[in-house]
Protein backbone atom coordinates (compact mmCIF):
# COMPACT_ATOMS: atom_id res chain seq x y z
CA UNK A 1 86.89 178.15 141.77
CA UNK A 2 86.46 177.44 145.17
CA UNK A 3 84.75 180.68 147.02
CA UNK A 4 86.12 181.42 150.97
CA UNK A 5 84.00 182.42 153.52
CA UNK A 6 84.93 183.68 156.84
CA UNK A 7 83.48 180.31 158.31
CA UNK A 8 85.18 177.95 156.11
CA UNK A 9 88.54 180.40 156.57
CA UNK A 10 89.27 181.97 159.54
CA UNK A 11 91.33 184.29 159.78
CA UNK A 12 94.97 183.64 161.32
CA UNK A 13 95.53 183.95 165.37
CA UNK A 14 97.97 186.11 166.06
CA UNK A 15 100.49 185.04 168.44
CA UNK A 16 100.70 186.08 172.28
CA UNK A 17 103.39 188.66 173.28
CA UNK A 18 105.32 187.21 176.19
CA UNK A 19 105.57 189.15 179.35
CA UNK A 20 108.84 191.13 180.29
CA UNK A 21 108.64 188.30 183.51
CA UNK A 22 108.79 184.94 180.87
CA UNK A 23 112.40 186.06 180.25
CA UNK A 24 114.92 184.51 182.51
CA UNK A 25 117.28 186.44 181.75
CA UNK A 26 119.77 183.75 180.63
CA UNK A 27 121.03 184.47 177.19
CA UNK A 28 118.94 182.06 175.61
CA UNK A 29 119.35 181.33 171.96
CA UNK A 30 116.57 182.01 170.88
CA UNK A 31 115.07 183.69 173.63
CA UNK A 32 111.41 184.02 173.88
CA UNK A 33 111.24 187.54 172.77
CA UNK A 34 112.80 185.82 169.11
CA UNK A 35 110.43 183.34 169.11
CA UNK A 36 107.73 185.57 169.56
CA UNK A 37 109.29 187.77 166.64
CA UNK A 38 109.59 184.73 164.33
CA UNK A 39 105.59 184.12 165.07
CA UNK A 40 105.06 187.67 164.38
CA UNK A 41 106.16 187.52 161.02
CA UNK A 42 104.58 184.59 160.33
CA UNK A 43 101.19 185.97 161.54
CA UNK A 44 101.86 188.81 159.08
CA UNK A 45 102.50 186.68 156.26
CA UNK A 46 99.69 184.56 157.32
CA UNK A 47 97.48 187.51 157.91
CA UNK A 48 98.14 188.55 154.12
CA UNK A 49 97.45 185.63 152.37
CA UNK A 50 94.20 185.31 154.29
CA UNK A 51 93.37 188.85 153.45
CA UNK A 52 94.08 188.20 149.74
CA UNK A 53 92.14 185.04 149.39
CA UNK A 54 89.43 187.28 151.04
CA UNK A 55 89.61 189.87 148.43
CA UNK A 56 89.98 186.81 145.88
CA UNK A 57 86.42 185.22 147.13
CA UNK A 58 84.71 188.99 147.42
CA UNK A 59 85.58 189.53 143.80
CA UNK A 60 83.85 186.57 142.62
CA UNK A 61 80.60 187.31 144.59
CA UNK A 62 77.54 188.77 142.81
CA UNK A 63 76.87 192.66 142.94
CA UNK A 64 73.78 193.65 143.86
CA UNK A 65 70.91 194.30 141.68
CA UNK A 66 70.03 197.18 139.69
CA UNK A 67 66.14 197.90 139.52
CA UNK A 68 65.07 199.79 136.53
């Protein structure tokens, strides 16, 4: 099994909020404030399975030694 590291898996980017200005105010369908939403949620969802495979790789990683 294939262990992740931070190097090898990045974490995802999360997407830039658009200014109040970047709207023209046109009724456009979508308009960037959905767009933005849509990458929001897939950031989230991205953000999750990153965060899982994390936890996946740190449970596979050696504890550390007990001296006696």
């Amino acid at each position: 099994m294939p262990t992740f590291t931070t190097d090898s898996d990045p974490p995802p980017t999360p997407p830039i909020e658009p200014a109040l200005e970047d709207c023209c105010q046109s009724g456009c369908n979508p308009c960037i404030f959905d767009i933005y939403q849509d990458a929001l949620e897939r950031y989230r969802q991205a953000l999750q399975q990153w965060q899982a495979r994390q936890d996946a790789g740190a449970a596979t990683l050696p504890g550390p030694r007990r001296q006696n």
